[in-house]
Protein backbone atom coordinates (compact mmCIF):
# COMPACT_ATOMS: atom_id res chain seq x y z
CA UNK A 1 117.94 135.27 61.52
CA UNK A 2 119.08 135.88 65.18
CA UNK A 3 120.72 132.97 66.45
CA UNK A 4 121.22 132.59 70.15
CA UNK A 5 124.26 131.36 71.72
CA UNK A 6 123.21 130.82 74.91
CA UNK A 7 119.92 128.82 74.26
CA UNK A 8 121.29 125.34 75.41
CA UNK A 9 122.56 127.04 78.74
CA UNK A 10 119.04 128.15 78.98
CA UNK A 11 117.50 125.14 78.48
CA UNK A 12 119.82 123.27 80.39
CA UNK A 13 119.25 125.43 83.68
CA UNK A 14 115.38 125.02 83.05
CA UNK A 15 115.84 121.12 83.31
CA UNK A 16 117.45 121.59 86.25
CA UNK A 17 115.50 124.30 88.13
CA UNK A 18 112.57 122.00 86.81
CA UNK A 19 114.31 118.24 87.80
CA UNK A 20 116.58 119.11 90.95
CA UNK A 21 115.30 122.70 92.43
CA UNK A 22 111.74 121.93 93.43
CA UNK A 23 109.87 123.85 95.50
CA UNK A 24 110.55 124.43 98.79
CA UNK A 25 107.77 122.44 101.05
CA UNK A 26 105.52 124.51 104.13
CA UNK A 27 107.39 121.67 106.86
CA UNK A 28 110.84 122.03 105.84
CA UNK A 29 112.55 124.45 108.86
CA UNK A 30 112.72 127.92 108.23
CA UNK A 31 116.77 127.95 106.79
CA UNK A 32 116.25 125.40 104.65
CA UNK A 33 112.91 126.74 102.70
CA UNK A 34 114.73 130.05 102.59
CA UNK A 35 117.45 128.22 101.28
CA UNK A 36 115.70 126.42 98.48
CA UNK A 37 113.45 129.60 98.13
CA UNK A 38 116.64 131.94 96.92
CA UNK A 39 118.32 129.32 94.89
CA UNK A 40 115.34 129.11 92.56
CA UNK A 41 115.17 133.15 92.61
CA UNK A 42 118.81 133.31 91.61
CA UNK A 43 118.14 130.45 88.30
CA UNK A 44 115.25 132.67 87.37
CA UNK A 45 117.71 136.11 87.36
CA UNK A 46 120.47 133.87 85.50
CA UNK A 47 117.47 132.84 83.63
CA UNK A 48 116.78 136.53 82.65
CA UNK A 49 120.37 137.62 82.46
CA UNK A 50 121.07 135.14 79.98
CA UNK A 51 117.87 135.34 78.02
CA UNK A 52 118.81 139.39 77.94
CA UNK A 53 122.18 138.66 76.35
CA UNK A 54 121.29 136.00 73.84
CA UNK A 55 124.84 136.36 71.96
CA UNK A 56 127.01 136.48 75.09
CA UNK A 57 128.93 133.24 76.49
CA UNK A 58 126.59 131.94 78.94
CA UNK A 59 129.87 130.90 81.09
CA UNK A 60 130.57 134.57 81.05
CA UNK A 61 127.41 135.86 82.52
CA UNK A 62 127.10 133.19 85.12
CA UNK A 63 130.86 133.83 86.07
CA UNK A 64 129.65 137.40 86.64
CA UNK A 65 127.00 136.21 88.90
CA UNK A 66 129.20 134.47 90.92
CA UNK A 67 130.99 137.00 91.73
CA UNK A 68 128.21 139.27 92.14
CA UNK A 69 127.11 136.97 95.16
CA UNK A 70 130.33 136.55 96.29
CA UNK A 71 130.72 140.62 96.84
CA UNK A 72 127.21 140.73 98.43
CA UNK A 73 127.71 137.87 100.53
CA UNK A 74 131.05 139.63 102.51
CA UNK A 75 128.92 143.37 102.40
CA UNK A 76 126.06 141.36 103.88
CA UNK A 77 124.82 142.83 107.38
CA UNK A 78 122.52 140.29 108.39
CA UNK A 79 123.00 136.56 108.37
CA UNK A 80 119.49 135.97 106.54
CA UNK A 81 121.41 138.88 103.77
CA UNK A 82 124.57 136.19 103.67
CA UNK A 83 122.37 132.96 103.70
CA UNK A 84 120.55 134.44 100.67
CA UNK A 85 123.85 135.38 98.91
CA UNK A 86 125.42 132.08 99.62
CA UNK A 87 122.56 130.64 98.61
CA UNK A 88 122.16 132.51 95.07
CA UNK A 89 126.06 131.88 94.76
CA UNK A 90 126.02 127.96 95.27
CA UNK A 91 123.76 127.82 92.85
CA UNK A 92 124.85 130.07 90.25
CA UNK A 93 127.96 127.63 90.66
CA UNK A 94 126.14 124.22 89.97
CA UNK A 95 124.68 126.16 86.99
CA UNK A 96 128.18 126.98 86.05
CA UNK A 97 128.79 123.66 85.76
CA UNK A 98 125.87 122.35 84.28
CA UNK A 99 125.94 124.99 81.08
């Protein structure tokens, strides 16, 4: 039987993407919808990343995102490249917390 480590991280980043990271609305102002818009892209590729290492430490593989979007945030060449990175990164670090 394959038990999976990570399973209450999962389910605990799908209440929240569910609960706190609704969708972004038409009227919000541009920054702020892309805002919302890439932090529920970045829980869906934790969401993957975790679901592809079921045995890992969840802490682990969200750590590694962090620091993912921490590196592509300073190589960033635009500011709508650094908002999404920032973005993806503040997120990834609420999810830290919540797992």
């Amino acid at each position: 039987m394959l038990v999976i480590v990570n399973e209450s991280a999962i389910l605990k980043i799908i209440k929240h993407l569910e609960e706190d990271v609704y969708l972004p609305k038409t009227h919000w102002d541009t920054r702020r919808f892309k805002q919302q818009s890439y932090a529920r892209a970045a829980l869906n590729d934790i969401l993957a990343r975790l679901m592809n290492k079921p045995n890992h430490d969840p802490h682990s593989i969200v750590e590694e995102y962090i620091i993912e979007m921490v590196i592509f945030s300073r190589m960033a060449k635009t500011k709508d490249a650094k908002l999404m990175f920032d973005a993806a990164r503040y997120i990834a670090e609420n999810a830290f917390a919540i797992i």
